[in-house]
Protein backbone atom coordinates (compact mmCIF):
# COMPACT_ATOMS: atom_id res chain seq x y z
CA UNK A 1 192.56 -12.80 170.86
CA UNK A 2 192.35 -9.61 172.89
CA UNK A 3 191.99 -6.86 170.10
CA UNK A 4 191.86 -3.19 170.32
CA UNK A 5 191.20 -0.17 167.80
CA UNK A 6 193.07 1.76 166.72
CA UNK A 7 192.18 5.26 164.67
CA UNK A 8 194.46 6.62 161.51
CA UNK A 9 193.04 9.49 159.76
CA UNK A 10 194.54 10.74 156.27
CA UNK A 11 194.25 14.17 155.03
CA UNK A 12 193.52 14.03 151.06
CA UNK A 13 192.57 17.30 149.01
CA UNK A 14 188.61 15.73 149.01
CA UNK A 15 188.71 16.04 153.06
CA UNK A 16 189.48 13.68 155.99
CA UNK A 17 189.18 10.33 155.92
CA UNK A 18 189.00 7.40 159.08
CA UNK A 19 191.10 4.07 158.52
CA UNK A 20 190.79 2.16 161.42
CA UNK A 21 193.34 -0.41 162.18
CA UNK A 22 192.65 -3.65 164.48
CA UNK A 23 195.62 -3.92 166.51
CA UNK A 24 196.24 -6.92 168.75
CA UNK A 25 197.88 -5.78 172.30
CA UNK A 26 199.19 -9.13 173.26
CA UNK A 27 201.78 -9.59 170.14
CA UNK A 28 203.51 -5.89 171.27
CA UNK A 29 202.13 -2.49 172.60
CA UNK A 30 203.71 -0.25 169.98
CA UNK A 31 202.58 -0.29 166.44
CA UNK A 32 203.29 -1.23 163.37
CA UNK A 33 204.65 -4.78 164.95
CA UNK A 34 201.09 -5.21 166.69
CA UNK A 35 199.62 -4.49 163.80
CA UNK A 36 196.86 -6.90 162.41
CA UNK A 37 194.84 -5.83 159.60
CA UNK A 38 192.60 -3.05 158.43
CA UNK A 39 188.83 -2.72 159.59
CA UNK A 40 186.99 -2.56 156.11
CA UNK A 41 184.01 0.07 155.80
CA UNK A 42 181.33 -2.60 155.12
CA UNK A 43 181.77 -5.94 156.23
CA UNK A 44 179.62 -8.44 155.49
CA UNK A 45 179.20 -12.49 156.08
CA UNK A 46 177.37 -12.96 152.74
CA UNK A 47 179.16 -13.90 148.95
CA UNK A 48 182.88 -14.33 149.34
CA UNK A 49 184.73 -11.22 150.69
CA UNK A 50 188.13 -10.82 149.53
CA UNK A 51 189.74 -8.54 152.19
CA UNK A 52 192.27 -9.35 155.25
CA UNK A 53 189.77 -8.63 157.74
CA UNK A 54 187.47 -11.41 156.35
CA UNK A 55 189.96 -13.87 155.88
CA UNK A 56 191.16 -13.44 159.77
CA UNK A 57 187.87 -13.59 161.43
CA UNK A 58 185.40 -15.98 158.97
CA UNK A 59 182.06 -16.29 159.96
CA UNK A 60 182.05 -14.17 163.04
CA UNK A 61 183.86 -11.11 161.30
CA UNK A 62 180.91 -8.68 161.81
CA UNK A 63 180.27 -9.58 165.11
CA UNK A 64 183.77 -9.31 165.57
CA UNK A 65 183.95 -5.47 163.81
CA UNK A 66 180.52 -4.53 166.08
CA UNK A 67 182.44 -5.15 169.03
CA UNK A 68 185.55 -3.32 167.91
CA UNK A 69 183.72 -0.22 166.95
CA UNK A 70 181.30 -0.49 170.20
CA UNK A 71 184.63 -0.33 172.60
CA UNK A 72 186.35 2.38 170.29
CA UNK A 73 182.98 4.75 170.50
CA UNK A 74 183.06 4.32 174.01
CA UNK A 75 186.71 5.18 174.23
CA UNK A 76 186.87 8.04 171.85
CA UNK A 77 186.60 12.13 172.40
CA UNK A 78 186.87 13.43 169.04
CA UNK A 79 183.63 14.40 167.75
CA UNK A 80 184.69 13.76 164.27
CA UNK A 81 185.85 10.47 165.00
CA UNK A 82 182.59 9.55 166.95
CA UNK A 83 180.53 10.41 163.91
CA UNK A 84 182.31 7.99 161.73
CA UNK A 85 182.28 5.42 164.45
CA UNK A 86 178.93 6.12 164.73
CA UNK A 87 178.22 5.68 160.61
CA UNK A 88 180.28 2.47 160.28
CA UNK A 89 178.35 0.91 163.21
CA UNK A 90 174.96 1.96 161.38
CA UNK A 91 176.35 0.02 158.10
CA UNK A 92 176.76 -2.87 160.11
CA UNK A 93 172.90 -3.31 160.93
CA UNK A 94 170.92 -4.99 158.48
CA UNK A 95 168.68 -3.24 156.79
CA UNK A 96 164.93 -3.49 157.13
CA UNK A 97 162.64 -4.46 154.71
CA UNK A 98 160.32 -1.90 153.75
CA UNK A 99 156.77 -2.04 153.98
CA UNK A 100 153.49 0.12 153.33
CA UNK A 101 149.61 0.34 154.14
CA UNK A 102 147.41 -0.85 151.30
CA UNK A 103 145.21 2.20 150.38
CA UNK A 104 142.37 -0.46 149.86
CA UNK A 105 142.07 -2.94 152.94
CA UNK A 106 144.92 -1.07 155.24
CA UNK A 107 147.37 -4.25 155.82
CA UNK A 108 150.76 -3.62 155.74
CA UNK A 109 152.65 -5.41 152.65
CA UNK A 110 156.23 -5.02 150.79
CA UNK A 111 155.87 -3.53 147.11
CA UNK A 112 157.39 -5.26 144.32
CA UNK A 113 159.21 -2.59 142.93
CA UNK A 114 160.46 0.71 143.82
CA UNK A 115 159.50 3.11 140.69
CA UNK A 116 158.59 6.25 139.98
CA UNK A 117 155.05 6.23 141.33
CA UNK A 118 154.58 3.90 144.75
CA UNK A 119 152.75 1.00 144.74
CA UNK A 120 149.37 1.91 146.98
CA UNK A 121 147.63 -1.65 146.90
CA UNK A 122 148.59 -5.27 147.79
CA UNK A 123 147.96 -7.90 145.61
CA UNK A 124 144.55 -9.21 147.03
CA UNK A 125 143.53 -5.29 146.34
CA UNK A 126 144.75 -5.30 143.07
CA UNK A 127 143.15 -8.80 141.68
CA UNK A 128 140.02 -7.32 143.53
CA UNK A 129 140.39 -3.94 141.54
CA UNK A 130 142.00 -4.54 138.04
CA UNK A 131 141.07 -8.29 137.93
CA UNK A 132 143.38 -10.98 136.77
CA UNK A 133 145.56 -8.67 134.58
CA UNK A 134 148.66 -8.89 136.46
């Protein structure tokens, strides 16, 4: 299936906003008849996904929406455009776990929990420090 995007914007009294539309140039070259679906903002191959875009492409639908934004950024001038491009393509990426350096032996761990105060020690450090309390 040879697919290319498309870009809508609407105008709404909070500002602009980017709908992108996956159009499919071997059904017909004018639009709304080559029409396909809607590119969601966050797509994602995990939990069930109830939207068109999901339902078309399965498994292989973010794939699928990296490659559609990759040849649309490459294709667009609009600097406004480019940025959203840009933002959707970032949501896309998974995100990376977060780590810190123990203030007590230096090795790199993931905290627990995010709270108010950070987490400065690993676990070794803290059993070494506070004992078995934890």
């Amino acid at each position: 299936m040879k697919n290319k995007l498309k870009v809508f914007t609407v105008y709404t009294d909070l500002g602009r906003h980017f709908r992108f539309a996956v159009l499919d140039l071997d059904r017909n070259r004018d639009y709304p008849a080559n029409f396909v679906c809607l590119l969601p903002t966050m797509v994602s191959n995990e939990g069930k996904s109830n939207n068109v875009f999901f339902k078309i492409f399965g498994n292989k639908s973010v794939e699928q929406a990296k490659l559609l934004l990759t040849e649309a950024l490459k294709n667009e001038n609009e600097p406004e455009v480019r940025v959203e491009i840009e933002r959707r393509l970032t949501l896309l990426e998974p995100k990376t776990i977060s780590q810190i350096k123990c203030s007590g032996c230096g090795k790199l761990f993931q905290p627990r929990r995010i709270r108010r105060f950070k987490q400065n020690f690993c676990e070794e450090c803290l059993k070494r420090k506070y004992g078995a309390r934890q």
